[in-house]
PDB file of N, CA and C in Angstrom:
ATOM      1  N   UNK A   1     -32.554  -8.104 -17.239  1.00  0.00           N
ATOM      2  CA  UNK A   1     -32.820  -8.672 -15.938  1.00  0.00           C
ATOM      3  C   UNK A   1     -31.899  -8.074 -14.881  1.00  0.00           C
ATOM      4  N   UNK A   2     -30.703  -8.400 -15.245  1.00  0.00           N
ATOM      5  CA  UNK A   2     -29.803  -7.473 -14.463  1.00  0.00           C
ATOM      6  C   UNK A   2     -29.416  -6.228 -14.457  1.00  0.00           C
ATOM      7  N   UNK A   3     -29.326  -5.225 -13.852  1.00  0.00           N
ATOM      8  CA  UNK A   3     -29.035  -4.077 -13.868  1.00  0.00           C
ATOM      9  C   UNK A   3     -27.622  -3.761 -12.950  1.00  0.00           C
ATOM     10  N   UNK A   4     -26.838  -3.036 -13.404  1.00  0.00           N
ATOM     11  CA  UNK A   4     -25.500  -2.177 -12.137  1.00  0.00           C
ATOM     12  C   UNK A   4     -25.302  -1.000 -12.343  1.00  0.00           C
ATOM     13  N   UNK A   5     -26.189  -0.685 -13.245  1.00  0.00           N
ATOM     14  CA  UNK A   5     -26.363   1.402 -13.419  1.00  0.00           C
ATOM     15  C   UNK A   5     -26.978   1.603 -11.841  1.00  0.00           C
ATOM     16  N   UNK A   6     -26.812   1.555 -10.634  1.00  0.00           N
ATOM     17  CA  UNK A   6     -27.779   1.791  -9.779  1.00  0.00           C
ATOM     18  C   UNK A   6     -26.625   2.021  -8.833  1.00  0.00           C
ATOM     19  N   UNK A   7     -26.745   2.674  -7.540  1.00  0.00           N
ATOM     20  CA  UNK A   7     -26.067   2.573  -6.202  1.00  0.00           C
ATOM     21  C   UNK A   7     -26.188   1.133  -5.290  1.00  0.00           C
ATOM     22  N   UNK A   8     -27.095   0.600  -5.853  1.00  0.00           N
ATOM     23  CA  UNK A   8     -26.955  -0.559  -4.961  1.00  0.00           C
ATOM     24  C   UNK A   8     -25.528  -1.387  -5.507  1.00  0.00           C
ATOM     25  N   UNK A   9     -24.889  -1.310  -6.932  1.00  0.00           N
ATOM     26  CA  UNK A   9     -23.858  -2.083  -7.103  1.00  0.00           C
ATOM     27  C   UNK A   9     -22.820  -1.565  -6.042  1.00  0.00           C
ATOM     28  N   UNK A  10     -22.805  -0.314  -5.853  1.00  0.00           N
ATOM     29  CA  UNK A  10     -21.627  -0.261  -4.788  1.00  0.00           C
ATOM     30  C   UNK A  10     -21.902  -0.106  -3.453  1.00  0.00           C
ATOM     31  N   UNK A  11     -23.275  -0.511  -3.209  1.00  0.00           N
ATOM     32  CA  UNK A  11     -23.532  -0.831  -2.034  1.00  0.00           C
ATOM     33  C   UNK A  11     -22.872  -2.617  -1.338  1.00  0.00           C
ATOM     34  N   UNK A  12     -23.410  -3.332  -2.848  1.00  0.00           N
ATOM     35  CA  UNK A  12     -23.261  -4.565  -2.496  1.00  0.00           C
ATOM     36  C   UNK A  12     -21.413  -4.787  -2.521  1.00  0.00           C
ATOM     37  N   UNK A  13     -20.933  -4.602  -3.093  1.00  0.00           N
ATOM     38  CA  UNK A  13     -19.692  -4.120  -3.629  1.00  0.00           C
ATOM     39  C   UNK A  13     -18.932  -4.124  -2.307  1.00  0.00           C
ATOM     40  N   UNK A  14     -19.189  -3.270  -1.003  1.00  0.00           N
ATOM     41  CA  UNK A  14     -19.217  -2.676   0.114  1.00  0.00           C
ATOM     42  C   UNK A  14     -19.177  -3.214   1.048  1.00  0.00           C
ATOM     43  N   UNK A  15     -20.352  -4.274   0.526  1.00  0.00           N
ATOM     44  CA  UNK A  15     -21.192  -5.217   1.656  1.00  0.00           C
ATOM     45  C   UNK A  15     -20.150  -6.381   2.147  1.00  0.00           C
ATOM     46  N   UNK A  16     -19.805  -6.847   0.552  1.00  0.00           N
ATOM     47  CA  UNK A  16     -19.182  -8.414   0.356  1.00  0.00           C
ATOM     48  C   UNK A  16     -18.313  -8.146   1.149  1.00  0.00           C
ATOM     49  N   UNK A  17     -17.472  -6.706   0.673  1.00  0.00           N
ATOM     50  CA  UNK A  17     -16.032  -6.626   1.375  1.00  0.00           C
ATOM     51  C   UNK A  17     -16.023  -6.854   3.138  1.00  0.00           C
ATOM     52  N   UNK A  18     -16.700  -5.844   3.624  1.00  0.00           N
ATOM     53  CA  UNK A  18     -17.300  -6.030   5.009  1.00  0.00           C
ATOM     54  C   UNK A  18     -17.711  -7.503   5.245  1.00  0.00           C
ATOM     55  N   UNK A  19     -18.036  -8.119   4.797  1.00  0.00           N
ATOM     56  CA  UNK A  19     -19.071  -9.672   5.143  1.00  0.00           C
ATOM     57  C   UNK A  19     -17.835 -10.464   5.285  1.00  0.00           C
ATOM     58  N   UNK A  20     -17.113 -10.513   4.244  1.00  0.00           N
ATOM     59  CA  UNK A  20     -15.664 -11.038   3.892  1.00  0.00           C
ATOM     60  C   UNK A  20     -14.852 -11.032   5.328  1.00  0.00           C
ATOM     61  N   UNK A  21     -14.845 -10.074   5.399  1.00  0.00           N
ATOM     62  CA  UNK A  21     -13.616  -9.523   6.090  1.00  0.00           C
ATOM     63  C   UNK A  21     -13.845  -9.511   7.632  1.00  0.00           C
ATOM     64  N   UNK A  22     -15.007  -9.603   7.940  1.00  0.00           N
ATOM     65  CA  UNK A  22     -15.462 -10.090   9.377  1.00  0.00           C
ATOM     66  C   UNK A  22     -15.554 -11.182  10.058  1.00  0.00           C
ATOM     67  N   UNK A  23     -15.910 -12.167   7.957  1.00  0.00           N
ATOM     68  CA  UNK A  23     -15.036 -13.316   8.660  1.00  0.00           C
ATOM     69  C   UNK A  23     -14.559 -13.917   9.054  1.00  0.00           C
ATOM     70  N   UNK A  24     -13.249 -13.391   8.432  1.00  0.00           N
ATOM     71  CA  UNK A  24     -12.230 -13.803   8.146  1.00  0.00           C
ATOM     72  C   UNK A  24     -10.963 -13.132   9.525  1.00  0.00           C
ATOM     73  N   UNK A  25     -11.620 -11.723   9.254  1.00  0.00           N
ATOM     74  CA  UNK A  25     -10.609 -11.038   9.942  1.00  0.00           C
ATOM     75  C   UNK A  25     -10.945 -10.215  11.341  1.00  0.00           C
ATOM     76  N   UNK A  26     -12.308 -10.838  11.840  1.00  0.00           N
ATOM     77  CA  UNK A  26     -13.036 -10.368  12.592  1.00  0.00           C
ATOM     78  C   UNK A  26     -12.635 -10.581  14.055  1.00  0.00           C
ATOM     79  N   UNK A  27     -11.871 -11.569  14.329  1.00  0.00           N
ATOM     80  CA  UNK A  27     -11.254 -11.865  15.912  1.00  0.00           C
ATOM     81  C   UNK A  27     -10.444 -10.857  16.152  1.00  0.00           C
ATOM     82  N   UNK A  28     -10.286 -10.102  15.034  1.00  0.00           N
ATOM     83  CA  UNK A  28      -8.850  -9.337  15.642  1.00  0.00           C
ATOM     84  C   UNK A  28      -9.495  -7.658  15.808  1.00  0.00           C
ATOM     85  N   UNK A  29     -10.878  -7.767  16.044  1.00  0.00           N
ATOM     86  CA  UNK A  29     -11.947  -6.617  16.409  1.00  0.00           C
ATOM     87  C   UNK A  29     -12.537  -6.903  17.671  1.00  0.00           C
ATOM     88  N   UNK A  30     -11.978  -7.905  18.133  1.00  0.00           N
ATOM     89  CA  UNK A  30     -13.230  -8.558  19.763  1.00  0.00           C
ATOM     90  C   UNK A  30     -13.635  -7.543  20.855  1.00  0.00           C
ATOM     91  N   UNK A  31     -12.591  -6.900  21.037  1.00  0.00           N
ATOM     92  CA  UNK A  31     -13.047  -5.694  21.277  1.00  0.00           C
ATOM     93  C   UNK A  31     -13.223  -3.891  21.285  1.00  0.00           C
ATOM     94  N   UNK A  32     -13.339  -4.135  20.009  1.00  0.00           N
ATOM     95  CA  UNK A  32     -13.792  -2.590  19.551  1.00  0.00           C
ATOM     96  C   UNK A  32     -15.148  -2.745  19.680  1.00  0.00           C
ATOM     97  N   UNK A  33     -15.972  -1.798  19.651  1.00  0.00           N
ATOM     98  CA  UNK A  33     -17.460  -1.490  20.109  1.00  0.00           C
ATOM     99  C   UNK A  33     -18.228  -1.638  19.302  1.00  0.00           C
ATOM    100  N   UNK A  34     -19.621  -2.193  19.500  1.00  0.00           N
ATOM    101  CA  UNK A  34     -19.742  -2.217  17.518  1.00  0.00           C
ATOM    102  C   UNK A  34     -20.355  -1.226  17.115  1.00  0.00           C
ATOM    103  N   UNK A  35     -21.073  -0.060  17.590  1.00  0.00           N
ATOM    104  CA  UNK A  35     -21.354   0.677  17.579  1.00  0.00           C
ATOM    105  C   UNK A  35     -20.101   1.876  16.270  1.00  0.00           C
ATOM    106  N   UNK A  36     -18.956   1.432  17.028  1.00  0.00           N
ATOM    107  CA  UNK A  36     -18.178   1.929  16.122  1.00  0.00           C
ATOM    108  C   UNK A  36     -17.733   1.137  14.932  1.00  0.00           C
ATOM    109  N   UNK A  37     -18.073  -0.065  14.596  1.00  0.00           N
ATOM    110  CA  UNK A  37     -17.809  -1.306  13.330  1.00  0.00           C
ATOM    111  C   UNK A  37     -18.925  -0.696  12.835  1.00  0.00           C
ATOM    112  N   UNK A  38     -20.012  -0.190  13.423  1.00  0.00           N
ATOM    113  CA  UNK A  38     -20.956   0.059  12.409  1.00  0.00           C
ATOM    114  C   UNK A  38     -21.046   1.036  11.768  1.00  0.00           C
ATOM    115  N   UNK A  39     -20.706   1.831  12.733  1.00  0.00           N
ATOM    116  CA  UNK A  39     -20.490   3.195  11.924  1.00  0.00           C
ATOM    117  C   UNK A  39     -19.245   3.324  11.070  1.00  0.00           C
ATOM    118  N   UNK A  40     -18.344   2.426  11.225  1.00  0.00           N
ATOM    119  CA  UNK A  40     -17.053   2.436   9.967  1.00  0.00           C
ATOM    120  C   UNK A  40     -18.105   2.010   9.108  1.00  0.00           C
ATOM    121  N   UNK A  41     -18.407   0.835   8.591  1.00  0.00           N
ATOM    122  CA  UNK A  41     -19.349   0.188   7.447  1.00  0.00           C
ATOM    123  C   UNK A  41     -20.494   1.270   6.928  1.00  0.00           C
ATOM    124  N   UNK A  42     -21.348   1.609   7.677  1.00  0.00           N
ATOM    125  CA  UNK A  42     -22.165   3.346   6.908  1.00  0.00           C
ATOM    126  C   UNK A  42     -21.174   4.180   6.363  1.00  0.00           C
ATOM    127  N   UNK A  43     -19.971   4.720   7.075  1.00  0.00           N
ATOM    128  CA  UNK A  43     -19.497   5.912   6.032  1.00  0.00           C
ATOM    129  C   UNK A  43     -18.620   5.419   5.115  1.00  0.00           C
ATOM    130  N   UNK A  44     -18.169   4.134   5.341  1.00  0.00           N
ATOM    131  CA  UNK A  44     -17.544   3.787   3.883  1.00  0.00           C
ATOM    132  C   UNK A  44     -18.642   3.880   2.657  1.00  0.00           C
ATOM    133  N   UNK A  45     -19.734   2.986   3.082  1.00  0.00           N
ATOM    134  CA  UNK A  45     -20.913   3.337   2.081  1.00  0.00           C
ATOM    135  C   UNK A  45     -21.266   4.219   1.389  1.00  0.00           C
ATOM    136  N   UNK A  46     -21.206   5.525   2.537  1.00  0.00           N
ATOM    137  CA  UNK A  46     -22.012   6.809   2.260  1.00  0.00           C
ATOM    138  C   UNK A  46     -20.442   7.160   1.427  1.00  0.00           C
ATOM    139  N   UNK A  47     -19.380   7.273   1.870  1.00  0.00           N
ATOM    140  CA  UNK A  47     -18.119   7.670   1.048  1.00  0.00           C
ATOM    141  C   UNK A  47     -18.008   7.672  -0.405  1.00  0.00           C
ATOM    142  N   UNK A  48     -18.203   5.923  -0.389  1.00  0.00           N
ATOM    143  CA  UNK A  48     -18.361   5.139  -1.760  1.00  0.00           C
ATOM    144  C   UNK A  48     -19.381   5.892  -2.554  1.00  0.00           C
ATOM    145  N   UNK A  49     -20.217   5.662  -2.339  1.00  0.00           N
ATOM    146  CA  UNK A  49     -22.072   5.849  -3.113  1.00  0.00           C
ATOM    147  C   UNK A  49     -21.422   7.486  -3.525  1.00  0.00           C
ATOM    148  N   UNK A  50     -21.336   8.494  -2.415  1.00  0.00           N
ATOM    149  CA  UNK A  50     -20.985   9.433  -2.818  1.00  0.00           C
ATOM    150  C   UNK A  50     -20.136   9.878  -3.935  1.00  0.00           C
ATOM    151  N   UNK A  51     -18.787   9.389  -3.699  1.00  0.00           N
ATOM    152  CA  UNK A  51     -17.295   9.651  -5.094  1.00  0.00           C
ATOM    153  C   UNK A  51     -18.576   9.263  -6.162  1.00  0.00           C
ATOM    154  N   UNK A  52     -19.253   8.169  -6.290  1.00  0.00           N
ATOM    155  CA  UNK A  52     -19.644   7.110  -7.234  1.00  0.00           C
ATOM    156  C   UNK A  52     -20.530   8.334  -7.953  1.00  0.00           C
ATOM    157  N   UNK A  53     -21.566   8.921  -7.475  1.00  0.00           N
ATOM    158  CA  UNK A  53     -22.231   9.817  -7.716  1.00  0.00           C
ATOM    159  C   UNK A  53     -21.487  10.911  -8.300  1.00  0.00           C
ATOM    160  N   UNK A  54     -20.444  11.608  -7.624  1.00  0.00           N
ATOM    161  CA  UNK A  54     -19.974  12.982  -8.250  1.00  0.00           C
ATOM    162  C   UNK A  54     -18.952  12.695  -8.805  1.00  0.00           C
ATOM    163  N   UNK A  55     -17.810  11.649  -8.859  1.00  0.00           N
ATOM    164  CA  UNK A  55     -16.990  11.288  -9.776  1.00  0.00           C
ATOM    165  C   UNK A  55     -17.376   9.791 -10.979  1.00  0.00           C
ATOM    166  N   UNK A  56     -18.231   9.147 -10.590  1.00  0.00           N
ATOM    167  CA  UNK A  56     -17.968   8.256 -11.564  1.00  0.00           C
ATOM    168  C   UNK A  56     -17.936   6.844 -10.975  1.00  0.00           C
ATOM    169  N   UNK A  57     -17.984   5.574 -11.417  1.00  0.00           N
ATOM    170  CA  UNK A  57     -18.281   4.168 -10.482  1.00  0.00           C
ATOM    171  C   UNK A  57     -16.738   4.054 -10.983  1.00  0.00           C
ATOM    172  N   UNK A  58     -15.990   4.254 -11.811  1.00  0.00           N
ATOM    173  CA  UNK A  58     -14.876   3.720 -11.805  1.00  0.00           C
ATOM    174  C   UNK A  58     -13.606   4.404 -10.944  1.00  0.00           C
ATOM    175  N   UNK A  59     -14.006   5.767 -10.600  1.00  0.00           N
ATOM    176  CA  UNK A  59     -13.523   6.617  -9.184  1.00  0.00           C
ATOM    177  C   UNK A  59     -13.672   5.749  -7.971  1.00  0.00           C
ATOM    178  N   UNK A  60     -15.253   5.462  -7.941  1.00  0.00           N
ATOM    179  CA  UNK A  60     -15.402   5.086  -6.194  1.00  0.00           C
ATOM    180  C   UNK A  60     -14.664   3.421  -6.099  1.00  0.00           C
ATOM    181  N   UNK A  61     -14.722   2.483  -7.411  1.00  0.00           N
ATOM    182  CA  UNK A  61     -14.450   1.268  -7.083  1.00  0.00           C
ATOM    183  C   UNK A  61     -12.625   1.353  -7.461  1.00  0.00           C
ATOM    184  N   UNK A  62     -11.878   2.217  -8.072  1.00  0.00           N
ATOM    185  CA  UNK A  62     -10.627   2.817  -7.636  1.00  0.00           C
ATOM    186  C   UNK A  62     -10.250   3.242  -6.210  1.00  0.00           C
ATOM    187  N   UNK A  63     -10.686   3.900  -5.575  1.00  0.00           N
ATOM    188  CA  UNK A  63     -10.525   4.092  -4.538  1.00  0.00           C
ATOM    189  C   UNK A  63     -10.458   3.288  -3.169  1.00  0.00           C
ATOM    190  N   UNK A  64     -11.666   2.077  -3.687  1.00  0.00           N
ATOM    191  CA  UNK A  64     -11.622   0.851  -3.055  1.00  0.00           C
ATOM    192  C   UNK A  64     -10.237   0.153  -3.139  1.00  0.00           C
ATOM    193  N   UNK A  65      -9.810  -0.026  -4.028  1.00  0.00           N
ATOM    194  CA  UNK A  65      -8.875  -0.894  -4.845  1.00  0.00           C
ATOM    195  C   UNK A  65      -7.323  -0.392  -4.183  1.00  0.00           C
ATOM    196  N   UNK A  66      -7.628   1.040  -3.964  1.00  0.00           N
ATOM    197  CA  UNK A  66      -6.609   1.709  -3.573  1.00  0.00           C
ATOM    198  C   UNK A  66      -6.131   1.753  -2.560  1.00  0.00           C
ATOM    199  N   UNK A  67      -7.468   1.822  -1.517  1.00  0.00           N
ATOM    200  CA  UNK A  67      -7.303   1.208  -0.088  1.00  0.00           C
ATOM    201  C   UNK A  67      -6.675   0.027   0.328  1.00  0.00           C
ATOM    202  N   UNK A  68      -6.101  -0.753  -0.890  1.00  0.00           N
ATOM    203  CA  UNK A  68      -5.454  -2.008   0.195  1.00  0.00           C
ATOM    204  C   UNK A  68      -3.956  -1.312   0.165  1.00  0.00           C
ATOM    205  N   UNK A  69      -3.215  -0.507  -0.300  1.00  0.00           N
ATOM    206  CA  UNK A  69      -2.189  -0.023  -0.220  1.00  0.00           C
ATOM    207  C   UNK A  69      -2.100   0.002   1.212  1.00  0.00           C
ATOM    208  N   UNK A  70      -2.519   0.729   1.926  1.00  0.00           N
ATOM    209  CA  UNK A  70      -2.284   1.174   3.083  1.00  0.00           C
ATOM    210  C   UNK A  70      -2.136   0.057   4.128  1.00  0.00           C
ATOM    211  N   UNK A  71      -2.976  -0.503   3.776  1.00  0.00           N
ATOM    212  CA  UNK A  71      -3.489  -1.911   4.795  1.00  0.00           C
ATOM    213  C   UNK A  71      -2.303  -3.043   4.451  1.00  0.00           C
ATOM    214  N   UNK A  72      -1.656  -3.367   3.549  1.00  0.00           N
ATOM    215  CA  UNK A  72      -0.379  -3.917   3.325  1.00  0.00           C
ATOM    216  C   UNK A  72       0.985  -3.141   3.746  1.00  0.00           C
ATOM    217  N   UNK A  73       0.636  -1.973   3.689  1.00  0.00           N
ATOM    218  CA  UNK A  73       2.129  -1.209   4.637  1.00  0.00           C
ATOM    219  C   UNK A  73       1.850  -1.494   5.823  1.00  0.00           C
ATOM    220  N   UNK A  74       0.535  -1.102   6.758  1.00  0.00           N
ATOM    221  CA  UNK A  74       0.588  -1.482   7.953  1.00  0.00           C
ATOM    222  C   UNK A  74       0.676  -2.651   8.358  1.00  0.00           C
ATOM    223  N   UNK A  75       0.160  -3.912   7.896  1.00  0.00           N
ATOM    224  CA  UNK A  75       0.276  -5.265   7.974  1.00  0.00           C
ATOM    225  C   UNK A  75       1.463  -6.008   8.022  1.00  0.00           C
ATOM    226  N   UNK A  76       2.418  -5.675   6.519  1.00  0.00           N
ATOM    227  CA  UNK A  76       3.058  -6.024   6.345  1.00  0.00           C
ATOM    228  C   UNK A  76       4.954  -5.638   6.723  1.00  0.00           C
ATOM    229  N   UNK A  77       4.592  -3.947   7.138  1.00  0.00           N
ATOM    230  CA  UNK A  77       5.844  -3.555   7.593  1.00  0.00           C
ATOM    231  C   UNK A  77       5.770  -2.666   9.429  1.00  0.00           C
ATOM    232  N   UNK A  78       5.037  -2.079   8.656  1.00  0.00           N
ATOM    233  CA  UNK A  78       4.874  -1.385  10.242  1.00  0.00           C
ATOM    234  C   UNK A  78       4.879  -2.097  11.728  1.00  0.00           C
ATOM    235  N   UNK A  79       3.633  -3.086  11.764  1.00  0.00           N
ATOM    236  CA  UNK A  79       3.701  -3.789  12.607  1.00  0.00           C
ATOM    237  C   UNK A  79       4.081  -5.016  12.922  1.00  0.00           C
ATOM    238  N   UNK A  80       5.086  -5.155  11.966  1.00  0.00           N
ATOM    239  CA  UNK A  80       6.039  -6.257  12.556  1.00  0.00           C
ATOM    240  C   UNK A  80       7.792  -5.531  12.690  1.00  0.00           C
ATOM    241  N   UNK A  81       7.758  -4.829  11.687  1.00  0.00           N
ATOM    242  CA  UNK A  81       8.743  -4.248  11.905  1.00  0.00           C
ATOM    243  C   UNK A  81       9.145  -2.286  13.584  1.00  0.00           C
ATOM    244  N   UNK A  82       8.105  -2.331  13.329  1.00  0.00           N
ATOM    245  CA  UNK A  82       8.069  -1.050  14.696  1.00  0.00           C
ATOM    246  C   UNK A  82       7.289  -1.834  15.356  1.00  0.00           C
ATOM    247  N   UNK A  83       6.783  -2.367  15.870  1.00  0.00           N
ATOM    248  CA  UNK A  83       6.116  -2.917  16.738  1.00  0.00           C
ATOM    249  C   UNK A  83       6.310  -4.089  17.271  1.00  0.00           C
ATOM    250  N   UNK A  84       6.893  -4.959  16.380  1.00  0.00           N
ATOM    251  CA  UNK A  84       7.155  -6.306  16.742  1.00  0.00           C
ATOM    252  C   UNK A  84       5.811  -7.375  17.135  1.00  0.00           C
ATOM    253  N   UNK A  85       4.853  -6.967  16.091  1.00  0.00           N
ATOM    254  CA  UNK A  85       3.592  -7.594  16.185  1.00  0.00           C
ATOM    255  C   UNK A  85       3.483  -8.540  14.591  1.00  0.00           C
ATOM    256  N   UNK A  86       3.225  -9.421  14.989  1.00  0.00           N
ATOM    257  CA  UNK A  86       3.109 -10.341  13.269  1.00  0.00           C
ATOM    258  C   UNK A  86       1.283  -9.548  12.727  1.00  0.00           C
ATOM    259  N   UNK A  87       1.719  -9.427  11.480  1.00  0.00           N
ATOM    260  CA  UNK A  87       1.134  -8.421  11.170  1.00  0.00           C
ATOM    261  C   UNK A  87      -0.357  -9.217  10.645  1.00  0.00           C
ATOM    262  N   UNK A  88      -0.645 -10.478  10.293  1.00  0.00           N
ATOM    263  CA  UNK A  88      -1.144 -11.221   9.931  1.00  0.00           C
ATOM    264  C   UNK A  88      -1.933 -11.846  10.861  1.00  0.00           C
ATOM    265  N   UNK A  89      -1.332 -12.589  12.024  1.00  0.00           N
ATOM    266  CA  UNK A  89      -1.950 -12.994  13.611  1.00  0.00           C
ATOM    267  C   UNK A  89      -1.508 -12.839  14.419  1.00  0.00           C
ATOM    268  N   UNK A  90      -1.592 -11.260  14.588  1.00  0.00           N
ATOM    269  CA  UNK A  90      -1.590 -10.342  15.400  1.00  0.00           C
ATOM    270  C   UNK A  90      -0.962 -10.614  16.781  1.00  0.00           C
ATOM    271  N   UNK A  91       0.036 -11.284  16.572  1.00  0.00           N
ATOM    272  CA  UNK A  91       1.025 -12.346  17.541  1.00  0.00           C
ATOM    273  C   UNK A  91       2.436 -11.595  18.196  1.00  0.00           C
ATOM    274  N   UNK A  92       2.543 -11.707  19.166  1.00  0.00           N
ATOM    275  CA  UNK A  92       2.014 -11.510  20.173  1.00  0.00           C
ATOM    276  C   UNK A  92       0.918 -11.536  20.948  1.00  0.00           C
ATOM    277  N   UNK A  93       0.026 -11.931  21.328  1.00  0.00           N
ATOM    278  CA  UNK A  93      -1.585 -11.015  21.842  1.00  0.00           C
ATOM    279  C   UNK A  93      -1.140  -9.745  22.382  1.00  0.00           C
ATOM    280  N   UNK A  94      -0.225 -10.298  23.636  1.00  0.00           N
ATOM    281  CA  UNK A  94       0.502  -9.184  24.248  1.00  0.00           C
ATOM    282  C   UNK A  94       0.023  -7.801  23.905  1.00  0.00           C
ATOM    283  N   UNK A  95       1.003  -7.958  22.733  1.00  0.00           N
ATOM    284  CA  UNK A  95       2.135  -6.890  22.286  1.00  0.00           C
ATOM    285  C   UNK A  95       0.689  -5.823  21.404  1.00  0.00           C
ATOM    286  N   UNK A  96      -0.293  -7.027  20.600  1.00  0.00           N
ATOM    287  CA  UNK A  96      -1.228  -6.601  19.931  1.00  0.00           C
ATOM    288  C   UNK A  96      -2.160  -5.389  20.829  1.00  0.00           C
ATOM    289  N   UNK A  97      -2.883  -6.422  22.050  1.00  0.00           N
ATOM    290  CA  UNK A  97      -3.831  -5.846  23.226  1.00  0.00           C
ATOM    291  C   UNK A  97      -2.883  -4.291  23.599  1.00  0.00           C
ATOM    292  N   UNK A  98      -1.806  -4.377  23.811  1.00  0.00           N
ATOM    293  CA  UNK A  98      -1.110  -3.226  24.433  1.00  0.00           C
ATOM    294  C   UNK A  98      -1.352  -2.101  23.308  1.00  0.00           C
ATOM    295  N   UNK A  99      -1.002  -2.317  21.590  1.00  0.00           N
ATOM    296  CA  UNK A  99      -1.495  -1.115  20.421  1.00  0.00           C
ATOM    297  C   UNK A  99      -2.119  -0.720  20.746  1.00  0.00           C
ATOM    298  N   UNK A 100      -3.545  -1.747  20.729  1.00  0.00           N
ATOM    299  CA  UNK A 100      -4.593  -1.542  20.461  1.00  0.00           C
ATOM    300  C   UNK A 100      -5.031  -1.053  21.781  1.00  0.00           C
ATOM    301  N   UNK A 101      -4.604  -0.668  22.693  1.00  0.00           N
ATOM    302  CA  UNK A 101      -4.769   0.159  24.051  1.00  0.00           C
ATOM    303  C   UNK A 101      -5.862  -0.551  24.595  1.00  0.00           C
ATOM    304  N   UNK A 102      -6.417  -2.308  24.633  1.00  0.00           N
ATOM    305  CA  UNK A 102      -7.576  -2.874  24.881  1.00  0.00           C
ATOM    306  C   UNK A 102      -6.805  -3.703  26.321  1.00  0.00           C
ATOM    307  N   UNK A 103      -7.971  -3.907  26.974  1.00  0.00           N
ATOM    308  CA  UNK A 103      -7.483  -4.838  28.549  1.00  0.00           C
ATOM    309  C   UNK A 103      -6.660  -6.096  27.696  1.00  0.00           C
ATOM    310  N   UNK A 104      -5.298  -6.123  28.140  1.00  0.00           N
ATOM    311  CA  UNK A 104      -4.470  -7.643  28.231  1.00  0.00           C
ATOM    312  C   UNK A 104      -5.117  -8.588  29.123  1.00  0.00           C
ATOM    313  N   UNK A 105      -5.083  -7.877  30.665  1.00  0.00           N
ATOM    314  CA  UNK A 105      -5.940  -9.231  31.599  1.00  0.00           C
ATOM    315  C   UNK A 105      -7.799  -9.587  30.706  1.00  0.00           C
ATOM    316  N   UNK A 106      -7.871 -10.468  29.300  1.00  0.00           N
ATOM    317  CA  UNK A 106      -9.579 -10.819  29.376  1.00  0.00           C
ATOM    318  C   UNK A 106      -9.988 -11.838  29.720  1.00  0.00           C
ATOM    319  N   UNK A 107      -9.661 -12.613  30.818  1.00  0.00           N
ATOM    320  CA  UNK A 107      -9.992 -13.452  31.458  1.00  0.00           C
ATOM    321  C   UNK A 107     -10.140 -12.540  33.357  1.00  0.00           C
ATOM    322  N   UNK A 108     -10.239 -11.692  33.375  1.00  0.00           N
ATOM    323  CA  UNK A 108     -10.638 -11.102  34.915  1.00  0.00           C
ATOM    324  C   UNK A 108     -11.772 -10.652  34.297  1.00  0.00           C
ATOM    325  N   UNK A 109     -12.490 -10.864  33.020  1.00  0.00           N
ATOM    326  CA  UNK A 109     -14.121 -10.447  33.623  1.00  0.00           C
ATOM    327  C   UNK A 109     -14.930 -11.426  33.954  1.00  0.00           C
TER     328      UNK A 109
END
């Protein structure tokens, strides 16, 4: 009945993470474009599906796995420590809006 020999497992795989994480962690995107959220979410896909194909499903869902490395250095040291931004809720707004090179005044539109 069930099958995960297929690309759709690391499609869905892909999906959750994205679905998850927009949730959850989606205020702190208000304004990036979505045009560009969307196009992050396709080439992770196409990334994934790809390794998955020419290396193997336990390559592409490694690589996933691997990706939170990065995202815990920046979270957890970088931007609280060089930046002075809490890396978690993004506190400051300030300090956040100014990184992220986005309008501080969003109440003048």
């Amino acid at each position: 009945m069930w099958s995960t020999d297929s690309l759709w497992f690391e499609v869905a795989i892909v999906s959750m993470i994205y679905a998850v994480g927009n949730m959850v962690m989606g205020h702190f995107e208000e304004q990036t474009p979505k045009v560009r959220r969307v196009g992050k979410y396709l080439l992770t896909i196409i990334l994934i599906c790809g390794i998955s194909v020419l290396f193997g499903r336990t390559a592409s869902m490694s690589l996933l796995a691997i990706s939170i490395i990065p995202i815990l250095y920046i979270h957890g040291y970088y931007l609280p420590k060089k930046k002075g931004i809490n890396g978690w809720t993004g506190e400051p707004k300030s300090k956040y809006y100014e990184f992220r090179k986005w309008d501080k005044n969003i109440f003048s539109k």
